[in-house]
N, C-alpha and C. Protein backbone atom coordinates (compact mmCIF):
# COMPACT_ATOMS: atom_id res chain seq x y z
N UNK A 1 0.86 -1.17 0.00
CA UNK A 1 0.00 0.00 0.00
C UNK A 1 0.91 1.24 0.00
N UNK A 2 0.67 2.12 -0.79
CA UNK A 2 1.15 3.19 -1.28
C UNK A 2 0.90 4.11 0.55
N UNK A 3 2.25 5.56 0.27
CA UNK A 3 2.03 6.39 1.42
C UNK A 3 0.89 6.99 1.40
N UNK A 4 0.43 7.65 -0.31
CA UNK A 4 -0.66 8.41 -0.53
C UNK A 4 -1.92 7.59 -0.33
N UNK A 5 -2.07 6.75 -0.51
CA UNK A 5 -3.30 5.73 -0.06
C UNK A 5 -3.86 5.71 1.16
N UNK A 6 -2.67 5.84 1.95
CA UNK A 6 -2.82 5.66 3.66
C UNK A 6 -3.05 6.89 3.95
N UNK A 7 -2.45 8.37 3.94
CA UNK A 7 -3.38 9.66 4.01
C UNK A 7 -4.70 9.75 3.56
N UNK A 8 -5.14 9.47 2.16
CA UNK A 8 -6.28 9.53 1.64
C UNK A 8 -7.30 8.80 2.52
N UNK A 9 -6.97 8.00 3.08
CA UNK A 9 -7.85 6.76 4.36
C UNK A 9 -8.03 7.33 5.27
N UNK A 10 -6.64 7.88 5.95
CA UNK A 10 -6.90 8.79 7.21
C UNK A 10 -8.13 9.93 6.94
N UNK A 11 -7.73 10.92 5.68
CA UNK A 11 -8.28 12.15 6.00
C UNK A 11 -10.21 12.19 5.55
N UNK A 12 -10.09 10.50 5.12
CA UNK A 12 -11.73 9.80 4.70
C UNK A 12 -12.24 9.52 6.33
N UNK A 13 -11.22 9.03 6.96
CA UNK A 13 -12.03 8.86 8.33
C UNK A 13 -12.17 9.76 9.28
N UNK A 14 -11.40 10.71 9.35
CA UNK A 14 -11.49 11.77 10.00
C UNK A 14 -12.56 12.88 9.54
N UNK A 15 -12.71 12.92 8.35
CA UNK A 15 -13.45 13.61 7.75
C UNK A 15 -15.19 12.75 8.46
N UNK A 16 -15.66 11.83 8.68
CA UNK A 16 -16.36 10.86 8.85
C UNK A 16 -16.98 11.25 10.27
N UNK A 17 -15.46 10.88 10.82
CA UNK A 17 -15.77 10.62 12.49
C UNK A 17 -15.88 12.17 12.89
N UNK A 18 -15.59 13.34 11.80
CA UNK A 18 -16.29 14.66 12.47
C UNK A 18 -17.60 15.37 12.34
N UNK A 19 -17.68 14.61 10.81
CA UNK A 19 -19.06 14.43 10.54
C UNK A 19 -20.35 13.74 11.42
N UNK A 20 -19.79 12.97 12.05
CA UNK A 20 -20.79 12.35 12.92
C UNK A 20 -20.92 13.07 14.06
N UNK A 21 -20.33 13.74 14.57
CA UNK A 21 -20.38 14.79 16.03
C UNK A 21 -19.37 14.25 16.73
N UNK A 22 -18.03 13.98 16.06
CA UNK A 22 -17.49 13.22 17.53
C UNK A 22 -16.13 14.53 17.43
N UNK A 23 -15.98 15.59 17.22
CA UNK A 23 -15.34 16.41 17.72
C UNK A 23 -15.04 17.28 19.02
N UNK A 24 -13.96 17.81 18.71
CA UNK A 24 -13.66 18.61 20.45
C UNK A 24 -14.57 20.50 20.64
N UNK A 25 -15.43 20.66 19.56
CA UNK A 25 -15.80 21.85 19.78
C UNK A 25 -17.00 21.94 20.75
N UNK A 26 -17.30 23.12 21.59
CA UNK A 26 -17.83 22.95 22.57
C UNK A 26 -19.56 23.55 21.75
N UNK A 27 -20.45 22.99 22.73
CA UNK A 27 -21.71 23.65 21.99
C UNK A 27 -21.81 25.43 22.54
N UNK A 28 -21.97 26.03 21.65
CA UNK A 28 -22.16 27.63 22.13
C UNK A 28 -23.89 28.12 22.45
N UNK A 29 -23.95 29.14 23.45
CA UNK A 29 -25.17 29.18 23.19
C UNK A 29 -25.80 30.25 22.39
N UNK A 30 -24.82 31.00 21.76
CA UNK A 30 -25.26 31.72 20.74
C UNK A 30 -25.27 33.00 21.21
N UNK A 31 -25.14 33.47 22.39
CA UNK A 31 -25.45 34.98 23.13
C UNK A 31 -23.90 35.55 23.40
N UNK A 32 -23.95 36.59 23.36
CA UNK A 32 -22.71 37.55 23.29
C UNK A 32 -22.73 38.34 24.73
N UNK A 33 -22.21 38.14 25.55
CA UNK A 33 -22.44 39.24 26.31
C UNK A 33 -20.82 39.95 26.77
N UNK A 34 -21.06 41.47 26.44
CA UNK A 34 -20.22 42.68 27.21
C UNK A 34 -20.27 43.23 28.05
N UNK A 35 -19.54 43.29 28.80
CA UNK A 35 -19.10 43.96 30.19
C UNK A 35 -18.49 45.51 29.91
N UNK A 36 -18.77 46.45 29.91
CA UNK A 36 -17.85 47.37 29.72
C UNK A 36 -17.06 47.68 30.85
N UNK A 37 -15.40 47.89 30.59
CA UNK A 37 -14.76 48.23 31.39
C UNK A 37 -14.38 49.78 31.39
N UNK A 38 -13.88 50.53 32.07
CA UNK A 38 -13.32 51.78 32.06
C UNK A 38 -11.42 51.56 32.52
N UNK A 39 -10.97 51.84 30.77
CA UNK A 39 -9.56 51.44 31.22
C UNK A 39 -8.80 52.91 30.53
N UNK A 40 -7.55 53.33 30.59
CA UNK A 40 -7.37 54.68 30.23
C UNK A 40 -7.60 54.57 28.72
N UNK A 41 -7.72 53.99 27.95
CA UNK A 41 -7.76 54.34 26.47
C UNK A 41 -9.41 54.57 26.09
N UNK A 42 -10.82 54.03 26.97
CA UNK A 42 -11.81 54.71 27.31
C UNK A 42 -12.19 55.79 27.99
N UNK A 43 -11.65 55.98 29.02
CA UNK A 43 -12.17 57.02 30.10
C UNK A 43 -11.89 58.47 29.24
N UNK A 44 -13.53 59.20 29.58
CA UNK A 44 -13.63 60.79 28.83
C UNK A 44 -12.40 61.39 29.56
N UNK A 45 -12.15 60.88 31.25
CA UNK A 45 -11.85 62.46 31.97
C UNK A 45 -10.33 61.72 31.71
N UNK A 46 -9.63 61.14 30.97
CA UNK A 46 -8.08 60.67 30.53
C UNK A 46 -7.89 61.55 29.18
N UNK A 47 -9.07 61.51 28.24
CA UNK A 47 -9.04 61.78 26.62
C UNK A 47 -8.99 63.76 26.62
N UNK A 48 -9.28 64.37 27.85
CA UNK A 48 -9.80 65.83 28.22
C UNK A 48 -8.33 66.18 28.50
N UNK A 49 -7.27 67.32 27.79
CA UNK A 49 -6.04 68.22 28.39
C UNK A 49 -6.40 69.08 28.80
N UNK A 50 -6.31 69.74 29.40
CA UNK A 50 -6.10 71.16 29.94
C UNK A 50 -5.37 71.76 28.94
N UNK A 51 -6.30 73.32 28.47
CA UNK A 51 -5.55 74.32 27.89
C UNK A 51 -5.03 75.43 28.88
N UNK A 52 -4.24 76.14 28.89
CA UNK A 52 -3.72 77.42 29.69
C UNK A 52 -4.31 78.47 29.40
C-alpha cells in the first residue's frame, strides 16, 4: 500500500468521524455578552487636556 493511499484513508475517516459529532468543539449558546470596562484608552476624563 502506497504512502498516498494511507493519508487519503486517514483524511476519509477523519473527515467521517467529524461528521458524525465526535469532535472537540464545545456547543455555544449563541449569546454575546459585554461587560464594559473603564480602562485609560476609554475614560472621557483621561481623553480631556487642559488648555492654559
Amino acid at each position: 500500500m502506497a504512502k498516498e493511499d494511507k493519508n487519503v484513508y486517514a483524511a476519509i475517516s477523519l473527515a467521517i468521524h467529524e461528521f458524525m459529532g465526535n469532535n472537540v468543539h464545545d456547543e455555544e449558546s449563541g449569546k454575546i455578552t459585554i461587560v464594559p470596562r473603564n480602562t485609560q484608552w476609554n475614560e472621557r476624563l483621561m481623553m480631556m487636556t487642559l488648555h492654559p
